[in-house]
Protein backbone atom coordinates (compact mmCIF):
# COMPACT_ATOMS: atom_id res chain seq x y z
CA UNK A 1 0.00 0.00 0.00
CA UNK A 2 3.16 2.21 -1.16
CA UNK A 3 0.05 4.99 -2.12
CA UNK A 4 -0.86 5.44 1.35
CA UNK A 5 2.17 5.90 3.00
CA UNK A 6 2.64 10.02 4.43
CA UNK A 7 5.45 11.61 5.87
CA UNK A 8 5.78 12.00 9.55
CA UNK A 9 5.25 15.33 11.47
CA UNK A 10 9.10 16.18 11.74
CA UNK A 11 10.09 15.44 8.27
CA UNK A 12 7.12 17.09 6.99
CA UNK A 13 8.34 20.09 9.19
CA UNK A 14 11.99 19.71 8.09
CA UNK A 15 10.66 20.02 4.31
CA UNK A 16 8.40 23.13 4.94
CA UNK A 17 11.76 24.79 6.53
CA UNK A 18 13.23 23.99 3.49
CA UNK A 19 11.14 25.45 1.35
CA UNK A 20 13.84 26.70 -1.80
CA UNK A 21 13.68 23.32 -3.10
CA UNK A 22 9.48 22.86 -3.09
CA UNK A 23 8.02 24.43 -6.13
CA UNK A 24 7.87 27.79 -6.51
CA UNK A 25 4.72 29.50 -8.15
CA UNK A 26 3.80 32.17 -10.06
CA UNK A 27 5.42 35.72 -8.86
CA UNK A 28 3.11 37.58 -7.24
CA UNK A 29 2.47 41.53 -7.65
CA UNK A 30 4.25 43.37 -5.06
CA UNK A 31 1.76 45.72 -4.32
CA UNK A 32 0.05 42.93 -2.85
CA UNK A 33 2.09 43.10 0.16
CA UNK A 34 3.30 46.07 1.09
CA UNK A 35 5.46 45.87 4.58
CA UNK A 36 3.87 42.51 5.91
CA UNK A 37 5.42 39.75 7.28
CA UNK A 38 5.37 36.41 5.36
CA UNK A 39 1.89 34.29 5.58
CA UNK A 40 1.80 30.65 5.08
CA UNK A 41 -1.83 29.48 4.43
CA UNK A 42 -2.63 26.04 5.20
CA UNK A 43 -5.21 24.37 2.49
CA UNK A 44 -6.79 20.97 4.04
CA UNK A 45 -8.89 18.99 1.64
CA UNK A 46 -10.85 15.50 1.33
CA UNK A 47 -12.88 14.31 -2.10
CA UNK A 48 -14.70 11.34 -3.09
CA UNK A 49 -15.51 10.51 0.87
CA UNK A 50 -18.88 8.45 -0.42
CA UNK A 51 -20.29 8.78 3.25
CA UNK A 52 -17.32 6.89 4.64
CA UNK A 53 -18.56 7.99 8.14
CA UNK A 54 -17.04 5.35 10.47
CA UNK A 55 -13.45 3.34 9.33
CA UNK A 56 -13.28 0.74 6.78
CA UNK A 57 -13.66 -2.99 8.91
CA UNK A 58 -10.68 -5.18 9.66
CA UNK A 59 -11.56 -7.55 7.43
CA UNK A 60 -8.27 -7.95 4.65
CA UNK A 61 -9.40 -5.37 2.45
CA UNK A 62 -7.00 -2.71 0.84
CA UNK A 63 -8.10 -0.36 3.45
CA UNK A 64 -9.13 -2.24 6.16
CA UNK A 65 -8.77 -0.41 9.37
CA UNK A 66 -8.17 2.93 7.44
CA UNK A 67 -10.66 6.10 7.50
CA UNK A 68 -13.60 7.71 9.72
CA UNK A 69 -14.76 10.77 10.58
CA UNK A 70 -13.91 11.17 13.96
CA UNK A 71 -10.29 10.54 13.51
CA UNK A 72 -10.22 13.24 10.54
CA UNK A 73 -11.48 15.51 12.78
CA UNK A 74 -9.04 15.11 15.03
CA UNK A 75 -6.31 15.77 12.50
CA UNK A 76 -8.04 18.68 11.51
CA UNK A 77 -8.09 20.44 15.09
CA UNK A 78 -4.51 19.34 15.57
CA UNK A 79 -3.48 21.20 12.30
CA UNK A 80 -5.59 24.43 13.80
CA UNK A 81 -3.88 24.65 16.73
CA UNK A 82 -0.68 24.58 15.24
CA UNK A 83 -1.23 26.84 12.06
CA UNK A 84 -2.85 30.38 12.11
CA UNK A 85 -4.80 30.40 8.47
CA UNK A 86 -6.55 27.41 7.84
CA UNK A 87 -8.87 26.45 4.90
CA UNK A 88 -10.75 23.55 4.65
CA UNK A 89 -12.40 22.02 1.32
CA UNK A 90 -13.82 18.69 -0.44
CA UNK A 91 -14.53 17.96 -3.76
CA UNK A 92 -17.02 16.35 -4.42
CA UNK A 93 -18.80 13.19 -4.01
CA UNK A 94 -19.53 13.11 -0.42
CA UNK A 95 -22.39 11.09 -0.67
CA UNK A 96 -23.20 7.73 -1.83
CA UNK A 97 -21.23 4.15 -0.22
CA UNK A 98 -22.61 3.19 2.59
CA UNK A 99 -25.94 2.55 4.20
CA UNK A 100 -25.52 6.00 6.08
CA UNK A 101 -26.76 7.87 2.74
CA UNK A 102 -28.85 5.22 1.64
CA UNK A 103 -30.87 5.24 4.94
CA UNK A 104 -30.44 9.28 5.89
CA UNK A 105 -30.53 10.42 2.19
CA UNK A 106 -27.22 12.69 3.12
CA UNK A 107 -28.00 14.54 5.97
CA UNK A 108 -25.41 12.66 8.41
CA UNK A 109 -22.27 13.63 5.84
CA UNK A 110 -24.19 17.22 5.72
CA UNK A 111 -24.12 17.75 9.45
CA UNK A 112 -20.08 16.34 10.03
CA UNK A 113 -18.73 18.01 7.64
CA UNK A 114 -20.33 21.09 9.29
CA UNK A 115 -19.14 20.12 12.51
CA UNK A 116 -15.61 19.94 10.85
CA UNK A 117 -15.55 23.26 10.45
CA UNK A 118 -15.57 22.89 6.13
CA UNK A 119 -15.17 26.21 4.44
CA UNK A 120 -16.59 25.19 1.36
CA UNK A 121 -17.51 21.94 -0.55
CA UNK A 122 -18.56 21.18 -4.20
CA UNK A 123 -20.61 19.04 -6.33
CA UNK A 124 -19.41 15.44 -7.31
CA UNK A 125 -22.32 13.33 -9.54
CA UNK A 126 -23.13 10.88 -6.86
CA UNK A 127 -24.51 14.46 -4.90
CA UNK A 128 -27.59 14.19 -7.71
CA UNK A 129 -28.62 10.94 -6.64
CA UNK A 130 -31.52 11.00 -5.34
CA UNK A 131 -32.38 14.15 -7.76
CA UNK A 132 -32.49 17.95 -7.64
CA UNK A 133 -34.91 17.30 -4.39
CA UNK A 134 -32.89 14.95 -3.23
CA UNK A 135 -29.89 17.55 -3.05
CA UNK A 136 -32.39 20.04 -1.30
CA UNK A 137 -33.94 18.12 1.11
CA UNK A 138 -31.20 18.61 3.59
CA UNK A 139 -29.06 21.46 2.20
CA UNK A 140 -29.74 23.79 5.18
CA UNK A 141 -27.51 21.10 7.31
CA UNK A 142 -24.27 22.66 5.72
CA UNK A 143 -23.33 25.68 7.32
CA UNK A 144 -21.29 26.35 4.56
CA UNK A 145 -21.70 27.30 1.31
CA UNK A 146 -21.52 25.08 -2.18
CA UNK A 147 -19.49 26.49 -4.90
CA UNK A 148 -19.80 25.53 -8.54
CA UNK A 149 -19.18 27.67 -11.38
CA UNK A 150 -19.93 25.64 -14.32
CA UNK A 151 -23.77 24.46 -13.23
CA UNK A 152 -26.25 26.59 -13.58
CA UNK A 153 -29.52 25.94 -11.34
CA UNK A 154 -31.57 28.36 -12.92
CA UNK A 155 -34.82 27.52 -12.69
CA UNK A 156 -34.40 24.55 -9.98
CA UNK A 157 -35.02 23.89 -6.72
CA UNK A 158 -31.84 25.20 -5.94
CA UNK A 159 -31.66 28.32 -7.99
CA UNK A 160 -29.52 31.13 -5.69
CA UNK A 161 -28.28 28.29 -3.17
CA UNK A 162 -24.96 27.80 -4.18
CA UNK A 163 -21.65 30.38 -5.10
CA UNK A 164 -20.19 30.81 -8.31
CA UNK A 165 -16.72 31.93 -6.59
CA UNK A 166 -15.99 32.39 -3.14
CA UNK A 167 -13.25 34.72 -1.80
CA UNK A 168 -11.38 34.11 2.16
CA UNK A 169 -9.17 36.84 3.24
CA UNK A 170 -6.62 35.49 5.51
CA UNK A 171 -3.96 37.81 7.69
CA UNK A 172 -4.21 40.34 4.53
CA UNK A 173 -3.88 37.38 1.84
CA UNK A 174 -6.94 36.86 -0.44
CA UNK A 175 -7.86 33.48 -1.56
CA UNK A 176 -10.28 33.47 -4.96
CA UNK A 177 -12.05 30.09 -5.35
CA UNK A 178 -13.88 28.23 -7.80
CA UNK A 179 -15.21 25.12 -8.87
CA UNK A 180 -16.14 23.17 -12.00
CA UNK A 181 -17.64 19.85 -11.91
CA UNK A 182 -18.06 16.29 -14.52
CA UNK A 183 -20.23 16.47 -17.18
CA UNK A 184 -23.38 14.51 -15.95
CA UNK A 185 -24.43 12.75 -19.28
CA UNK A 186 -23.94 9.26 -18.93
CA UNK A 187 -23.10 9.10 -14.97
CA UNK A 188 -26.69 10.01 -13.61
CA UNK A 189 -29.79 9.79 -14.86
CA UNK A 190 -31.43 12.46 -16.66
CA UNK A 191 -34.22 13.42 -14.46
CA UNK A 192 -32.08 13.67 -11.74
CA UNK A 193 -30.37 16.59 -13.07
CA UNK A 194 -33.68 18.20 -15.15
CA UNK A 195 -33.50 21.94 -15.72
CA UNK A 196 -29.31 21.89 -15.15
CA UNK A 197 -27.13 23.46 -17.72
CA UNK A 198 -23.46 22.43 -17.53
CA UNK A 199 -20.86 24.50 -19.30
CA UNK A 200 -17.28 23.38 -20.34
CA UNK A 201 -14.92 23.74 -17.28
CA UNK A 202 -11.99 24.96 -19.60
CA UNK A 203 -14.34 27.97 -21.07
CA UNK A 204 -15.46 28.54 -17.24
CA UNK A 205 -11.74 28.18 -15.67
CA UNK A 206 -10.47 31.18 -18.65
CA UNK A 207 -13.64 33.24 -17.76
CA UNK A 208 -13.40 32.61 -13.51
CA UNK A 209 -9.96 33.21 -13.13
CA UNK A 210 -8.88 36.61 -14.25
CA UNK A 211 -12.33 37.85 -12.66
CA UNK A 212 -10.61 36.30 -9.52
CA UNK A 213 -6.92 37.47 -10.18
CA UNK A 214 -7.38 41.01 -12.03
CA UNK A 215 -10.64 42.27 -10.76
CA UNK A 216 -10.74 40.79 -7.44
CA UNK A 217 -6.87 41.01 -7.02
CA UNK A 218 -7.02 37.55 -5.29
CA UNK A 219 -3.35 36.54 -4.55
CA UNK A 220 -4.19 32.89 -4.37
CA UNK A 221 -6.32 31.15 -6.79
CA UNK A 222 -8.17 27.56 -6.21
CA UNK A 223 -10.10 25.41 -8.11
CA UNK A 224 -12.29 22.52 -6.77
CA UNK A 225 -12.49 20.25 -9.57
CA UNK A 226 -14.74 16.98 -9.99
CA UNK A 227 -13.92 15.97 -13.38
CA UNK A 228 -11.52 13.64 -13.19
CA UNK A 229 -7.14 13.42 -12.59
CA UNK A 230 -6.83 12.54 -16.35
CA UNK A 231 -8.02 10.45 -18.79
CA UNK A 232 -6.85 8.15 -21.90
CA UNK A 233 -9.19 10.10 -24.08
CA UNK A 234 -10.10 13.58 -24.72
CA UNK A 235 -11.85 13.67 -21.97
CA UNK A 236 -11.16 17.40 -19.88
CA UNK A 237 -9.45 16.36 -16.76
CA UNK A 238 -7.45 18.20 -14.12
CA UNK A 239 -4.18 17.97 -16.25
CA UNK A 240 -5.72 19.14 -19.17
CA UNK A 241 -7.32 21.78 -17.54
CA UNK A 242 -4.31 23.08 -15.78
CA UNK A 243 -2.39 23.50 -18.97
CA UNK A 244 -5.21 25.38 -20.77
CA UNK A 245 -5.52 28.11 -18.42
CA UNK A 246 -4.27 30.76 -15.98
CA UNK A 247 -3.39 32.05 -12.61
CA UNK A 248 -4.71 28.66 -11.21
CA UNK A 249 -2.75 28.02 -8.17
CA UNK A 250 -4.25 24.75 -6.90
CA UNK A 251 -6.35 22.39 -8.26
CA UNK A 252 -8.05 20.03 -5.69
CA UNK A 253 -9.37 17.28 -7.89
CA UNK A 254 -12.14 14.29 -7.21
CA UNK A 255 -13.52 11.77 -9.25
CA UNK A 256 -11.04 9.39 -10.78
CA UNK A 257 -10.30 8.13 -6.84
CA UNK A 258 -6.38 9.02 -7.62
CA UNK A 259 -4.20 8.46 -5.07
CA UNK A 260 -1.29 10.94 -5.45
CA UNK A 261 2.18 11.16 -2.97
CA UNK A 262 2.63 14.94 -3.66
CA UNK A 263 0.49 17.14 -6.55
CA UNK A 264 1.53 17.18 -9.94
CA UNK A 265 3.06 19.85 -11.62
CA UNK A 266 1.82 21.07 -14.43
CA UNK A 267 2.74 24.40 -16.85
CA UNK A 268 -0.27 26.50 -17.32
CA UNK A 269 -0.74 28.81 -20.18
CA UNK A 270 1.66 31.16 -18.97
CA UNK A 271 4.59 28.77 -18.46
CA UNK A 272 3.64 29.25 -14.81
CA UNK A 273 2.92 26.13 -12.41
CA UNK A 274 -0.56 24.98 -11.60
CA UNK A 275 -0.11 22.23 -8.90
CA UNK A 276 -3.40 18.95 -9.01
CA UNK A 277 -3.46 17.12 -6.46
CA UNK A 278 -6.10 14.68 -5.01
CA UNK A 279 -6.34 12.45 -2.10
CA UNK A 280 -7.97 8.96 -3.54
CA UNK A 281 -11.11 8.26 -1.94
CA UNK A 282 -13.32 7.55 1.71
CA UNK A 283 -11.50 9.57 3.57
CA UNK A 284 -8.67 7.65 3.88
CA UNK A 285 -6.07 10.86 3.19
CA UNK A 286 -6.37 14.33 3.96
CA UNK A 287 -4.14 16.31 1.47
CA UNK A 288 -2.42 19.22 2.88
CA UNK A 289 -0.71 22.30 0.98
CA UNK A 290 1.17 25.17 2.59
CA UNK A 291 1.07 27.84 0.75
CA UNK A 292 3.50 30.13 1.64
CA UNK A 293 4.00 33.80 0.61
CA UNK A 294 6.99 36.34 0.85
CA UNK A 295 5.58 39.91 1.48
CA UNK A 296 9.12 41.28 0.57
CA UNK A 297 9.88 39.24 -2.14
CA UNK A 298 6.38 39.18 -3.98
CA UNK A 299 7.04 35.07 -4.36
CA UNK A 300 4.86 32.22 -3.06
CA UNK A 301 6.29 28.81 -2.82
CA UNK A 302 4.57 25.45 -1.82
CA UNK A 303 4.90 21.99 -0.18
CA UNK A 304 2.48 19.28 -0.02
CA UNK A 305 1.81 16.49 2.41
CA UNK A 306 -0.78 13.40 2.54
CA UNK A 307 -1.86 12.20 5.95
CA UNK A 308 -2.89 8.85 6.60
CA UNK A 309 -6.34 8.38 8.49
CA UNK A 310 -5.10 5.34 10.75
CA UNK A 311 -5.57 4.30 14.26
CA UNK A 312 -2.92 6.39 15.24
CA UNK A 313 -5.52 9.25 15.82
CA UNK A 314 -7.76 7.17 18.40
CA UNK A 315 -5.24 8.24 21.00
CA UNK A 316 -6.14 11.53 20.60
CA UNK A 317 -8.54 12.82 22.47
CA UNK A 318 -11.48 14.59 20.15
CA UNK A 319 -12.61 18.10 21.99
């Protein structure tokens, strides 16, 4: 299970110390800064979870033992303590695998991941289910919002109930996100989805971003995808998508179930770096990214860590 393994705490620490040899991103204006010290943003994110709510069962399987709620959120108050600006996102697919959504219809994963303290989720196809209704009929359990930029619920049940873009200001730094999600055809059935238009996430990403980075003078720009890692056709995936537009920081990616050691890096329209990354699926990783950015230097550089969901985290005790 090579995939799975993470770093420990100290050499993940000894690695974020040593951050001239992570990747280093796109320059940033220096009017962005003016006298501040450096921030390091800390970007936590899950995908594909598929109401995983309690670990996987000792029972020989690939991830026997691995996963549940409780222990993620116990990694996820850890990091808080320890790091001042803290985001946390999924994308996608947070319903659908066990009997939890198939007997509460969603409203368990709804209420955790509000009780985790998410920032902001998006759409994966298995959230359309049980239909447009479905979705509804216990949205007002998230106490935070939905993001999706290349659906359009006009006309729906949940017309006005989700964000194109979403912008978090942390310690002076602003953070632009957006999402784009699969193409539905084919993966749910029609009905389910009646009255949605879905646009191209490439023509979306080239019209979201430099609203984000020009007009909105975001310094940080993220995209919660839930199309895919990539694909042997011409399918649009992360990796395509990354190298057919701009300013794009970070893509967090769902879908494909991709199990990644560190993001990939990948040269964006601009011959700049756009960094995918993805966590596989039910919850056994939380991917981590540390953003950090040089106020003096106008540069932001990155590392990236997976964490393990193990039984390592039942010693902890969950406040």
């Amino acid at each position: 299970m090579e995939e799975l393994k993470s770093l420990n705490r100290r050499t993940f620490l000894k690695n974020l110390a040593a951050l001239g040899a992570s990747a280093s991103l796109a320059s940033l204006p220096f009017e962005s800064f003016g006298s501040s010290k450096e921030v390091r943003l800390t970007i936590l994110h899950t995908n594909d979870v598929h109401s995983r709510i309690e670990p996987f069962p000792m029972d020989g399987s690939r991830f026997q033992g691995l996963g549940g709620v409780a222990r993620r959120s116990t990694l996820i108050k850890k990091i808080r303590s320890e790091e001042a600006n803290v985001l946390l996102f999924d994308a996608g697919d947070m319903f659908q695998g066990t009997p939890y959504f198939n007997v509460f219809d969603g409203k368990v994963e709804l209420e955790l991941m509000s009780k985790l303290g998410y920032d902001a989720g998006t759409f994966g196809n298995h959230e359309f289910d049980n239909g447009l209704n479905g979705l509804l009929k216990h949205f007002d359990k998230a106490n935070f919002p939905f993001v999706t930029s290349n659906y359009n619920f006009k006309g729906t049940v949940l017309e006005g109930k989700t964000k194109d873009y979403l912008v978090f200001n942390k310690q002076g730094v602003k953070i632009g996100v957006f999402a784009v999600g699969v193409n539905l055809e084919g993966l749910v059935d029609s009905r389910s989805y009646a009255g949605m238009t879905i646009s191209d996430p490439i023509e979306v990403a080239n019209r979201m971003t430099p609203f984000l980075k020009k007009e909105l003078k975001c310094d940080l720009v993220i995209c919660l995808s839930h199309i895919g890692y990539s694909y042997d056709t011409d399918q649009v995936s992360d990796l395509v998508l990354a190298k057919n537009s701009r300013y794009i920081d970070l893509i967090i990616g769902g879908h494909t179930h991709t199990f990644l050691d560190k993001p990939t890096e990948v040269k964006n329209l601009d011959n700049e770096i756009t960094l995918v990354n993805q966590t596989g699926r039910s919850g056994v990783n939380l991917g981590r990214a540390d953003f950090i950015l040089d106020k003096q230097k106008g540069t932001k550089k990155a590392i990236a860590h997976q964490y393990v969901i193990d039984s390592s985290l039942d010693k902890k005790v969950i406040v």
